[in-house]
C-alpha atoms as a PDB file:
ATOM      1  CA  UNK A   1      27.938  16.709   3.949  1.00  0.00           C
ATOM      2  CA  UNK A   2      30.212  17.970   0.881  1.00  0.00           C
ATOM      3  CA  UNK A   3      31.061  16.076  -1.870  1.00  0.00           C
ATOM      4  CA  UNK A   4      34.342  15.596  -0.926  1.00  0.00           C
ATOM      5  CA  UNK A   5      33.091  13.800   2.452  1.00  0.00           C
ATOM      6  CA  UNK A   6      30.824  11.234   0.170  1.00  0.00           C
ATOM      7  CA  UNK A   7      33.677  10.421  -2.285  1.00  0.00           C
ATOM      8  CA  UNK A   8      35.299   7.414  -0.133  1.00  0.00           C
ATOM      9  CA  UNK A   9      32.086   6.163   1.524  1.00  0.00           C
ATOM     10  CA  UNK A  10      30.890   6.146  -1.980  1.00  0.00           C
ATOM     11  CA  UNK A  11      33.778   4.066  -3.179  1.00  0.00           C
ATOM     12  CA  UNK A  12      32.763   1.479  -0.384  1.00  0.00           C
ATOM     13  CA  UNK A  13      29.492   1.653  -1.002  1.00  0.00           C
ATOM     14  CA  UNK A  14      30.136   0.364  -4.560  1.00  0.00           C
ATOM     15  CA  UNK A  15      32.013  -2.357  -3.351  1.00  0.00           C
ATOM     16  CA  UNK A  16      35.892  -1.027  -4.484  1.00  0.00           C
ATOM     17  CA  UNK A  17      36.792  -0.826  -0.738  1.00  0.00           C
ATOM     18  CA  UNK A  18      35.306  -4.057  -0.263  1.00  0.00           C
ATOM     19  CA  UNK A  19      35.953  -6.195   2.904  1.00  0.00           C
ATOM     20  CA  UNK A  20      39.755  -4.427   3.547  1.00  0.00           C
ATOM     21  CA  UNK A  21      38.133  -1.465   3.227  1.00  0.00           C
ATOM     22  CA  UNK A  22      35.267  -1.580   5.761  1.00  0.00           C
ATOM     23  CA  UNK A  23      37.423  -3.420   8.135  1.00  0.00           C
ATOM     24  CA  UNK A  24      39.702   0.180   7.502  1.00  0.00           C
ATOM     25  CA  UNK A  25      36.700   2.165   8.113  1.00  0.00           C
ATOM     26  CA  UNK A  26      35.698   0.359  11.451  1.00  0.00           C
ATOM     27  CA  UNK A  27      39.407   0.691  12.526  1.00  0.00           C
ATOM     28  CA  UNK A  28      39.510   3.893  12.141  1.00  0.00           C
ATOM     29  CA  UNK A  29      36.118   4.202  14.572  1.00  0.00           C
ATOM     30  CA  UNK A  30      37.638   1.975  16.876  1.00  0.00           C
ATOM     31  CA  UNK A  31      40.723   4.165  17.906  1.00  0.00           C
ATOM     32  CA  UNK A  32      38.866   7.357  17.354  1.00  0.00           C
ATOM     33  CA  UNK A  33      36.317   7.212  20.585  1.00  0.00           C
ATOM     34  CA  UNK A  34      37.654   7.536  24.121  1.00  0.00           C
ATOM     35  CA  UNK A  35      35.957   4.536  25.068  1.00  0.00           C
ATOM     36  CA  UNK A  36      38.080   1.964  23.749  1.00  0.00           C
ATOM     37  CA  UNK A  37      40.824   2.907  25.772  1.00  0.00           C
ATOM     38  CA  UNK A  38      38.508   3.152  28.882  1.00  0.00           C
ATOM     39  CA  UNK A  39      37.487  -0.528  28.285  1.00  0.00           C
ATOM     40  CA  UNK A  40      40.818  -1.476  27.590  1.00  0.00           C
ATOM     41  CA  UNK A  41      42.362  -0.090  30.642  1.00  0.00           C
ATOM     42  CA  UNK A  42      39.016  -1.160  32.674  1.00  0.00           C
ATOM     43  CA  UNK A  43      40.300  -5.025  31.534  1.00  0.00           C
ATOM     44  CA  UNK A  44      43.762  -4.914  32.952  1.00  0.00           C
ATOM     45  CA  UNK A  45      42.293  -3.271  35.782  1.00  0.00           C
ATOM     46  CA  UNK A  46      39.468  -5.487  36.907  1.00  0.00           C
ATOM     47  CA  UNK A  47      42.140  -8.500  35.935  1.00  0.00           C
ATOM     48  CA  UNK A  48      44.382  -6.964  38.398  1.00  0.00           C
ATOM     49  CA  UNK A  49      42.285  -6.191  40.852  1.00  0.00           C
ATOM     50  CA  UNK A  50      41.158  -9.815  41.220  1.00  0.00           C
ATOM     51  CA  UNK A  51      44.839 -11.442  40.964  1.00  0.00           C
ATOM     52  CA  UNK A  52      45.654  -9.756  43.369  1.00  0.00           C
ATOM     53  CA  UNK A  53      42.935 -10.151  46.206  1.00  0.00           C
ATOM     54  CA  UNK A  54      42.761 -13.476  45.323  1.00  0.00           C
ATOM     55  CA  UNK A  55      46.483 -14.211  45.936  1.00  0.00           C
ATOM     56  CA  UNK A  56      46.378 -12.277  49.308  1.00  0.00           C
ATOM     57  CA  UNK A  57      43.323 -13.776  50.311  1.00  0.00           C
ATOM     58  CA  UNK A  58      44.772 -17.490  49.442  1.00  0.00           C
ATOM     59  CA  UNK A  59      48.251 -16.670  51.402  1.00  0.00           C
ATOM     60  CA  UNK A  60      46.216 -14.658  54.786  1.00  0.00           C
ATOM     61  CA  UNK A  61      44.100 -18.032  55.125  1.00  0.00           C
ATOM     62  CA  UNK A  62      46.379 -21.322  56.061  1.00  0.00           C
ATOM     63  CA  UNK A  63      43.312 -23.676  56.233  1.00  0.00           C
ATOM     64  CA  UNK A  64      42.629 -22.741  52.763  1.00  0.00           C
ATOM     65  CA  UNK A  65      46.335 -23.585  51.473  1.00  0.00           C
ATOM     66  CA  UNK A  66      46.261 -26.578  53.225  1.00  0.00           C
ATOM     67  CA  UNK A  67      42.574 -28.193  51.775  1.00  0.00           C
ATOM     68  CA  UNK A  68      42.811 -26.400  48.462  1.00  0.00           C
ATOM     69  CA  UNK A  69      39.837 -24.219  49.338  1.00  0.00           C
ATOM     70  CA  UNK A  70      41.386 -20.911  47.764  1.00  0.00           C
ATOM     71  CA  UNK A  71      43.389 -21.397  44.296  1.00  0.00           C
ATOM     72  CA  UNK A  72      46.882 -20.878  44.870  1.00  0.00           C
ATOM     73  CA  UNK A  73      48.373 -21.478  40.904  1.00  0.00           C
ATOM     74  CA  UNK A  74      48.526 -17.885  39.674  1.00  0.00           C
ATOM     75  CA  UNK A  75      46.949 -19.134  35.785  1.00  0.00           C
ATOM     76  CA  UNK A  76      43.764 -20.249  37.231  1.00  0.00           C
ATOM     77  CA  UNK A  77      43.919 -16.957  39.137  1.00  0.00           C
ATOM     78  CA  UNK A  78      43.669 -14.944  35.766  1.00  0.00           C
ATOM     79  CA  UNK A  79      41.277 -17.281  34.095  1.00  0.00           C
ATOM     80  CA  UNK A  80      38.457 -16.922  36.851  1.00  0.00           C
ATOM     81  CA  UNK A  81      39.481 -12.960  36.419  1.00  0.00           C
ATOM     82  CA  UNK A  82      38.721 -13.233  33.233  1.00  0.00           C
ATOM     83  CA  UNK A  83      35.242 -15.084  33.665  1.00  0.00           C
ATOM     84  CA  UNK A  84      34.009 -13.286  36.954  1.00  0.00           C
ATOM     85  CA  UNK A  85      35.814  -8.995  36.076  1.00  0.00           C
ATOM     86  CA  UNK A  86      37.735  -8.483  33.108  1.00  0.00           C
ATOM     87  CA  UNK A  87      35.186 -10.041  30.547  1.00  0.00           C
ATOM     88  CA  UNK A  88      32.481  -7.396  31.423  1.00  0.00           C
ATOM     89  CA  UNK A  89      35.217  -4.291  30.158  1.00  0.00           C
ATOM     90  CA  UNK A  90      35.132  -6.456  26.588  1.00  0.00           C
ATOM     91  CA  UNK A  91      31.420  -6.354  26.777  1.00  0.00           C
ATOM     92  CA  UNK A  92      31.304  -2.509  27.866  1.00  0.00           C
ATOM     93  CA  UNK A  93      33.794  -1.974  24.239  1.00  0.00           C
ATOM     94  CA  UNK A  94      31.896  -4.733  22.404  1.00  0.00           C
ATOM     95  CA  UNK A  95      28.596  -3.112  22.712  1.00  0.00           C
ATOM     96  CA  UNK A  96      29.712   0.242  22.477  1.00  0.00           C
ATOM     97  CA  UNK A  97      31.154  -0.836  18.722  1.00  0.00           C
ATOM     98  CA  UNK A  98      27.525  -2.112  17.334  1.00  0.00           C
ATOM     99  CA  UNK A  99      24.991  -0.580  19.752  1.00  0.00           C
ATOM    100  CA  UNK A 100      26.017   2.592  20.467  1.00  0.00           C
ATOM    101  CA  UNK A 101      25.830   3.220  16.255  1.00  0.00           C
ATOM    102  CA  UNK A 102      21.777   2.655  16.942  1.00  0.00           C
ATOM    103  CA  UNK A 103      21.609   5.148  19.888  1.00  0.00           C
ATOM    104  CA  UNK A 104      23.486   8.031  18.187  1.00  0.00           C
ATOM    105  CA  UNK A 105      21.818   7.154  15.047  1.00  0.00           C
ATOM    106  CA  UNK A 106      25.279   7.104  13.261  1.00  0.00           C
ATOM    107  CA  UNK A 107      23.917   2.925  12.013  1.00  0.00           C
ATOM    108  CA  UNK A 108      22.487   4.911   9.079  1.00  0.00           C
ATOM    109  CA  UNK A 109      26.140   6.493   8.141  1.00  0.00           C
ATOM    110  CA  UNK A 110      27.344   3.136   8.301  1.00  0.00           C
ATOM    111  CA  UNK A 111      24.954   1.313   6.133  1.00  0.00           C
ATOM    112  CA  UNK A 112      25.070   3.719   3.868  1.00  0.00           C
ATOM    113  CA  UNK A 113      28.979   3.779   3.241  1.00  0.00           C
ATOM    114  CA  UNK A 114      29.123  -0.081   3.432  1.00  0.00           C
ATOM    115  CA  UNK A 115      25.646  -1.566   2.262  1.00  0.00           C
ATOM    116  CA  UNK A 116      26.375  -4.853   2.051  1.00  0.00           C
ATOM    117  CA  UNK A 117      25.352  -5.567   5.590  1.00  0.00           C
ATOM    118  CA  UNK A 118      26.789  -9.026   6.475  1.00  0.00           C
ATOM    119  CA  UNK A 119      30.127  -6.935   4.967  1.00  0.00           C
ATOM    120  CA  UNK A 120      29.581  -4.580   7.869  1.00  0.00           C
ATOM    121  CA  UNK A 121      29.189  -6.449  10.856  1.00  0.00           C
ATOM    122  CA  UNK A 122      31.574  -9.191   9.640  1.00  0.00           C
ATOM    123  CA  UNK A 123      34.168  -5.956   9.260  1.00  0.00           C
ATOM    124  CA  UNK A 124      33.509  -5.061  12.825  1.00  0.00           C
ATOM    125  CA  UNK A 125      34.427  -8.455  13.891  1.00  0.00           C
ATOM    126  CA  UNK A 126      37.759  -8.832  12.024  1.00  0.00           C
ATOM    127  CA  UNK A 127      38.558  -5.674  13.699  1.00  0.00           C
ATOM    128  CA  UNK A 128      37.426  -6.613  17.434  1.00  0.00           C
ATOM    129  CA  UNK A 129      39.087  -9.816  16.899  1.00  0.00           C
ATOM    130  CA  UNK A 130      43.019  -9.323  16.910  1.00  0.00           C
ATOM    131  CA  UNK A 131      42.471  -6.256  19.003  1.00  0.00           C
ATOM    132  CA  UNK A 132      41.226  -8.217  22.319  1.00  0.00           C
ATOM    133  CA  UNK A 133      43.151 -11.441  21.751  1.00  0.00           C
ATOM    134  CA  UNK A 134      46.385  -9.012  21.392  1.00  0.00           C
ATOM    135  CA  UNK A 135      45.056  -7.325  25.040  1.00  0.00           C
ATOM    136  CA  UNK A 136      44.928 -10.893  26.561  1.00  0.00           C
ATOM    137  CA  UNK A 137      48.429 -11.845  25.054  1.00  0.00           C
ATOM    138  CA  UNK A 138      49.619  -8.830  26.436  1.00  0.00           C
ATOM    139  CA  UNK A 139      47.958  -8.309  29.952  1.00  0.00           C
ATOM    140  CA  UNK A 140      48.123 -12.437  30.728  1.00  0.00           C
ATOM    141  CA  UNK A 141      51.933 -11.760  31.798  1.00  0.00           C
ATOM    142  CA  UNK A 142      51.140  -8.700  33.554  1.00  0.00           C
ATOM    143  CA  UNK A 143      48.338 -10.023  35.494  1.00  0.00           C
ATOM    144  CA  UNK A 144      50.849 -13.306  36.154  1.00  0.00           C
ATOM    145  CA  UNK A 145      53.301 -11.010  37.659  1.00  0.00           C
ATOM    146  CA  UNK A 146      50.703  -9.676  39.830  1.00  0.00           C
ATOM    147  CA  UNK A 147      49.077 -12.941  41.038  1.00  0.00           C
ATOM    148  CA  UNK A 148      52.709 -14.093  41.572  1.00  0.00           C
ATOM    149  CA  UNK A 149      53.090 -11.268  43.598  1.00  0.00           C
ATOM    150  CA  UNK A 150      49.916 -11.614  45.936  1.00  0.00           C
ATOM    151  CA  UNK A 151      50.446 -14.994  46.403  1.00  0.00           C
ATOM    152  CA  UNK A 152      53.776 -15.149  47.567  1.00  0.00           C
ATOM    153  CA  UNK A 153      55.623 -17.997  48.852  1.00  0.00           C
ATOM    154  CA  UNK A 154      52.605 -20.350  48.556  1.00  0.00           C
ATOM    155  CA  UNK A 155      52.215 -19.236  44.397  1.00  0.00           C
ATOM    156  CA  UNK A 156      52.183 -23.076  42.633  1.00  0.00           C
ATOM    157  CA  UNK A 157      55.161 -22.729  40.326  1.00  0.00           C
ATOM    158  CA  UNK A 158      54.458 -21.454  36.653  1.00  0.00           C
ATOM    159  CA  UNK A 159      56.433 -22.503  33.108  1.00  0.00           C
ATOM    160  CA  UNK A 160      56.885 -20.580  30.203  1.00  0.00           C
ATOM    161  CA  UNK A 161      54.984 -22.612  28.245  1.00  0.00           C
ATOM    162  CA  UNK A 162      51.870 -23.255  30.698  1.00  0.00           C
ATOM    163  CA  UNK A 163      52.179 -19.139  30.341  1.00  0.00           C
ATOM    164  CA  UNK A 164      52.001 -19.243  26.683  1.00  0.00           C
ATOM    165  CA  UNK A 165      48.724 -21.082  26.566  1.00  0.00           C
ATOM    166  CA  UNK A 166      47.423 -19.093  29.181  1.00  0.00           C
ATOM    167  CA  UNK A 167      47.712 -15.813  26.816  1.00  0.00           C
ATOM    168  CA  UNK A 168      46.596 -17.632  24.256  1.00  0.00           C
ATOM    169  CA  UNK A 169      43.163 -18.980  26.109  1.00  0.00           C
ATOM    170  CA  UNK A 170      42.916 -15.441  27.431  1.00  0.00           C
ATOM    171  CA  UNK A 171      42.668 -13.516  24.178  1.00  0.00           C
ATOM    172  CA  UNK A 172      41.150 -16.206  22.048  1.00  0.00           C
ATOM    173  CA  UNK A 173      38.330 -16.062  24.793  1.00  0.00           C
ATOM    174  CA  UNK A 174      37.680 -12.087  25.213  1.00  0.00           C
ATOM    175  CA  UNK A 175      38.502 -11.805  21.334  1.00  0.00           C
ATOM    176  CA  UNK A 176      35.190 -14.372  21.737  1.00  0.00           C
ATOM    177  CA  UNK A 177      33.128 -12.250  23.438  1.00  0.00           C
ATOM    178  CA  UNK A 178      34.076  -9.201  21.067  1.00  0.00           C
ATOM    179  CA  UNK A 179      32.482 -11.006  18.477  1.00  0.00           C
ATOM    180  CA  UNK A 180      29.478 -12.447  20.630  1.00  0.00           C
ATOM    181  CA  UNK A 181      28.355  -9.721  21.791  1.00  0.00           C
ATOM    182  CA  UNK A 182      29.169  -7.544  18.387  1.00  0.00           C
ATOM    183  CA  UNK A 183      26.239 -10.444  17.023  1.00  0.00           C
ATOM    184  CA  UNK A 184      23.793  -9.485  19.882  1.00  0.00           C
ATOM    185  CA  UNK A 185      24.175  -5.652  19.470  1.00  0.00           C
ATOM    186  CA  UNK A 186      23.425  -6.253  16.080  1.00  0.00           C
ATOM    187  CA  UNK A 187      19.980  -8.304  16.855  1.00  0.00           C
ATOM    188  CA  UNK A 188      19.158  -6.170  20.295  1.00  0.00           C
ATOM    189  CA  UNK A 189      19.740  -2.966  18.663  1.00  0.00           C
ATOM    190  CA  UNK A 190      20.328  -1.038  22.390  1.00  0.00           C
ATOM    191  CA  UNK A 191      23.258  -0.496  24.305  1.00  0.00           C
ATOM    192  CA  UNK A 192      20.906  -0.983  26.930  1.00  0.00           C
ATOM    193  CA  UNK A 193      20.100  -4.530  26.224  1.00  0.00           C
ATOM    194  CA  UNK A 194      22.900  -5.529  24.436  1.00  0.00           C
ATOM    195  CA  UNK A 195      24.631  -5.293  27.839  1.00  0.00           C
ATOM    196  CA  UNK A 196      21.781  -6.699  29.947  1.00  0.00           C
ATOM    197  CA  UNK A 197      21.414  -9.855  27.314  1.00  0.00           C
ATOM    198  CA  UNK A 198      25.408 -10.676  27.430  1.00  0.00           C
ATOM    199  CA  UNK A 199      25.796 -10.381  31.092  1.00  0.00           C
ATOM    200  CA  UNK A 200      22.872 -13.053  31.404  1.00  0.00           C
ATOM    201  CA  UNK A 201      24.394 -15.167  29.016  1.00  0.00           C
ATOM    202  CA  UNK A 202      28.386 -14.710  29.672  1.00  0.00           C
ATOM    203  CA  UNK A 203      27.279 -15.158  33.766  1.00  0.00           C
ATOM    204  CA  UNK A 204      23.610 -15.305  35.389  1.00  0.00           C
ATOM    205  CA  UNK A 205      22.230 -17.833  33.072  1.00  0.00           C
ATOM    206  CA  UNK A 206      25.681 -20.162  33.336  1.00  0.00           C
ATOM    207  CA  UNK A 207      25.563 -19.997  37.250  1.00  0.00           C
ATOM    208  CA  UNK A 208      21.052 -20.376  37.687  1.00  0.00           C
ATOM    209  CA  UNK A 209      21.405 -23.864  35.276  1.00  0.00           C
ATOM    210  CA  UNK A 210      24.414 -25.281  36.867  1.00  0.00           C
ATOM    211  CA  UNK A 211      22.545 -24.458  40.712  1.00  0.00           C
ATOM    212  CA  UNK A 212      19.345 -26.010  40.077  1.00  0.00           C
ATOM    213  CA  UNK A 213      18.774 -29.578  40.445  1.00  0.00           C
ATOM    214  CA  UNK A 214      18.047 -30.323  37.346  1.00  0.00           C
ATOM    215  CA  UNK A 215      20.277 -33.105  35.613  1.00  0.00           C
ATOM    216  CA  UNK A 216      20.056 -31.948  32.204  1.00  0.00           C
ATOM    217  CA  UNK A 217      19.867 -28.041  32.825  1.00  0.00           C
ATOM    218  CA  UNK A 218      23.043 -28.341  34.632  1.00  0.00           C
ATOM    219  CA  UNK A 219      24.777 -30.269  31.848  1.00  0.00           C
ATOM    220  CA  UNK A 220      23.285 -27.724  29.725  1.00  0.00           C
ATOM    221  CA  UNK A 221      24.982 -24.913  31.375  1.00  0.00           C
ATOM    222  CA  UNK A 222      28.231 -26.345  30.243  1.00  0.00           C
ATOM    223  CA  UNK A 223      27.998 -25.700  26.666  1.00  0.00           C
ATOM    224  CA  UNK A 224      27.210 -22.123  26.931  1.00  0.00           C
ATOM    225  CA  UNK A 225      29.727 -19.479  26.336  1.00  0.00           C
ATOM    226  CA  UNK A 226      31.472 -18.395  29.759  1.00  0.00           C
ATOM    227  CA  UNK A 227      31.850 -22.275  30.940  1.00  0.00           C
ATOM    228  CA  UNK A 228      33.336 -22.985  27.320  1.00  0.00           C
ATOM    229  CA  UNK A 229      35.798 -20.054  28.484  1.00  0.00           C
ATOM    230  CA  UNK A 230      36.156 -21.400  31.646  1.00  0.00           C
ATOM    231  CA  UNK A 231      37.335 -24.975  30.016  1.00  0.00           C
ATOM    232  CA  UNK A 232      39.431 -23.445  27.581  1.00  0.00           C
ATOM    233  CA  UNK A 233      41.200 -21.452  30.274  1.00  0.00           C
ATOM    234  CA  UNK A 234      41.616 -24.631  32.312  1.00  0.00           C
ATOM    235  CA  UNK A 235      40.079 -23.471  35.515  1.00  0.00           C
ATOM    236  CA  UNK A 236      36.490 -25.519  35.600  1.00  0.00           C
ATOM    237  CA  UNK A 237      36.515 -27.476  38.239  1.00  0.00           C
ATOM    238  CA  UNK A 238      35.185 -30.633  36.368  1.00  0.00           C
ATOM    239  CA  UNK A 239      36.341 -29.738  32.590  1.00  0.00           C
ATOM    240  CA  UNK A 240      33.450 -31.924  30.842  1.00  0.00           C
ATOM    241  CA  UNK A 241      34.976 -31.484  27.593  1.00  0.00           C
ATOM    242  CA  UNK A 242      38.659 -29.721  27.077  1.00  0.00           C
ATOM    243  CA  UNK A 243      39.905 -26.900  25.291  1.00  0.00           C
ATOM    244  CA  UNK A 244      39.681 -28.810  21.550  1.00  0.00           C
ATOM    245  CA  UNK A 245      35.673 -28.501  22.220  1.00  0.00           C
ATOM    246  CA  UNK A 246      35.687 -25.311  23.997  1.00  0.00           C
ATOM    247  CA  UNK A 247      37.264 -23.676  20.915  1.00  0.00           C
ATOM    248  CA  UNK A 248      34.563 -25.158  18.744  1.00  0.00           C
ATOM    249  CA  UNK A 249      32.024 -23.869  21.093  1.00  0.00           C
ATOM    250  CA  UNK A 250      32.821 -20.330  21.412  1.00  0.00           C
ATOM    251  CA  UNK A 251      32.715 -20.788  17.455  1.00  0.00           C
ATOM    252  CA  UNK A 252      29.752 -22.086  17.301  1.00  0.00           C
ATOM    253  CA  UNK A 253      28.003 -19.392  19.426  1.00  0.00           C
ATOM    254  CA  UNK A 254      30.151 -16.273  17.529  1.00  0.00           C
ATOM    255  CA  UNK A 255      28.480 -17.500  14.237  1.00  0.00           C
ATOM    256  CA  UNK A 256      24.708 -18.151  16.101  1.00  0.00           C
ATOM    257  CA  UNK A 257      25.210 -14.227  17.880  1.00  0.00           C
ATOM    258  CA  UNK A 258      26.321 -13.209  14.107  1.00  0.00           C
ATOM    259  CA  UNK A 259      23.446 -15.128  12.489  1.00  0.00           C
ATOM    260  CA  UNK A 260      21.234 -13.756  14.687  1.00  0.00           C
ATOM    261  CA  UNK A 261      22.523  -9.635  14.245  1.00  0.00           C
ATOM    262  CA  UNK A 262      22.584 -10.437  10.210  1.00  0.00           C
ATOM    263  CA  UNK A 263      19.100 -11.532  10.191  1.00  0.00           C
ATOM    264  CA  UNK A 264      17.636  -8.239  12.014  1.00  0.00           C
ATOM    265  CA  UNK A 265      20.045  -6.276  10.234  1.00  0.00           C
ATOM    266  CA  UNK A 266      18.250  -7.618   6.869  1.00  0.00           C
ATOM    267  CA  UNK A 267      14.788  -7.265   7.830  1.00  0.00           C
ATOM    268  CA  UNK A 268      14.746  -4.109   9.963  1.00  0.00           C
ATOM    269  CA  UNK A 269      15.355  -0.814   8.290  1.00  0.00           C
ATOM    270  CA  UNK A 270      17.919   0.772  10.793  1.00  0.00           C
END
């Protein structure tokens, strides 16, 4: 590496790029691999995908219009889209933006440029952020067309503003996740199990607590991240809390995830 090639990570690594500049740096990475696009076009895909064969499924079965047994209002389409296909494309780009630093070996690059480590990874989250809450503002109305679409004369009628707070749920929740799962890279340290640990936690472990027959466990189940999505998208079937909490929540478990990445960060060499 020339000297010319140290002169701005050296400026960042004495603190005059500060935050604004590692959140530049991380940026910068961000748009520069192909995967970010693949993950982002994976999203609207999956999202798609499921609007649409659950609207056709919905309008093929009569019995199911009739008892409510398939939903037929195109928003709770894209929220249980969100939960059960598009999330896992955020966690694909979320762990390739922490964990896939340890597997190239490229973590020691980083560290070195921005030292300060709870600088770094709280730079990778104000990057992730805005970029997947922007993707749900923007593919919420696509996906709506779609769903419209598939469902067809039985779609539940839709208002701007029940829209509105759709996109809104949708990209605060996978702009969530981003910064979940950025928290667990940091602490798993493997692309490998960074994936592994967020499926269990976005999906399995959700779905095995609320299924067993235990009281508590159940309730439990409720107050981890993907039912918290669910609530704040509006499509749990018995909302135990409301969006107000659900907001809180997701909080709550970005700053544990974050906790938990800062602490390995600052007792493991990388």
């Amino acid at each position: 590496m020339n000297d010319k090639t140290t002169t701005a990570p050296a400026a960042v690594a004495h603190g005059r790029g500060g935050l604004p500049g590692a959140a530049a740096a991380e940026w910068t990475k961000l748009w520069s691999v192909r995967s970010t696009w693949v993950s982002l076009v994976a999203t609207a895909a999956l999202l798609i995908a499921y609007t649409v064969i659950s609207g056709v499924s919905a309008r093929s079965t009569d019995e199911s219009v009739s008892s409510g047994g398939l939903p037929t209002a195109p928003l709770d389409n894209i929220g249980t889209g969100v939960i059960f296909m598009g999330q896992f494309a955020v966690l694909a780009m979320a762990t390739m933006v922490i964990a896939s630093e340890y597997a190239t070996g490229s973590i020691r690059a980083t560290l070195q440029w921005v030292p300060v480590r709870h600088r770094m990874l709280l730079a990778k989250s104000l990057v992730l952020f805005p970029v997947l809450f922007v993707a749900g503002l923007v593919l919420t109305p696509i996906a709506l067309g779609t769903a419209i679409a598939a469902l067809g004369d039985v779609a539940d009628p839709v208002s701007a503003g029940d829209t509105f707070r759709q996109a809104l749920a949708v990209g605060g929740y996978l702009g969530s996740v981003g910064v979940i799962i950025t928290g667990v890279g940091a602490a798993v340290r493997s692309v490998a199990g960074t994936l592994t640990v967020g499926f269990l936690v976005l999906l399995v472990l959700p779905m095995t607590l609320q299924s067993v027959s235990v009281e508590f466990l159940a309730k439990a189940a409720d107050y981890l991240p993907g039912p918290a999505g669910m609530s704040l998208m509006g499509v749990s079937e018995n909302d135990p809390y409301g969006a107000p909490v659900a907001i809180v929540l997701l909080v709550f478990w970005a700053v544990v995830a974050n906790v938990a990445g800062y602490w390995v960060l600052r007792t493991r060499d990388a």
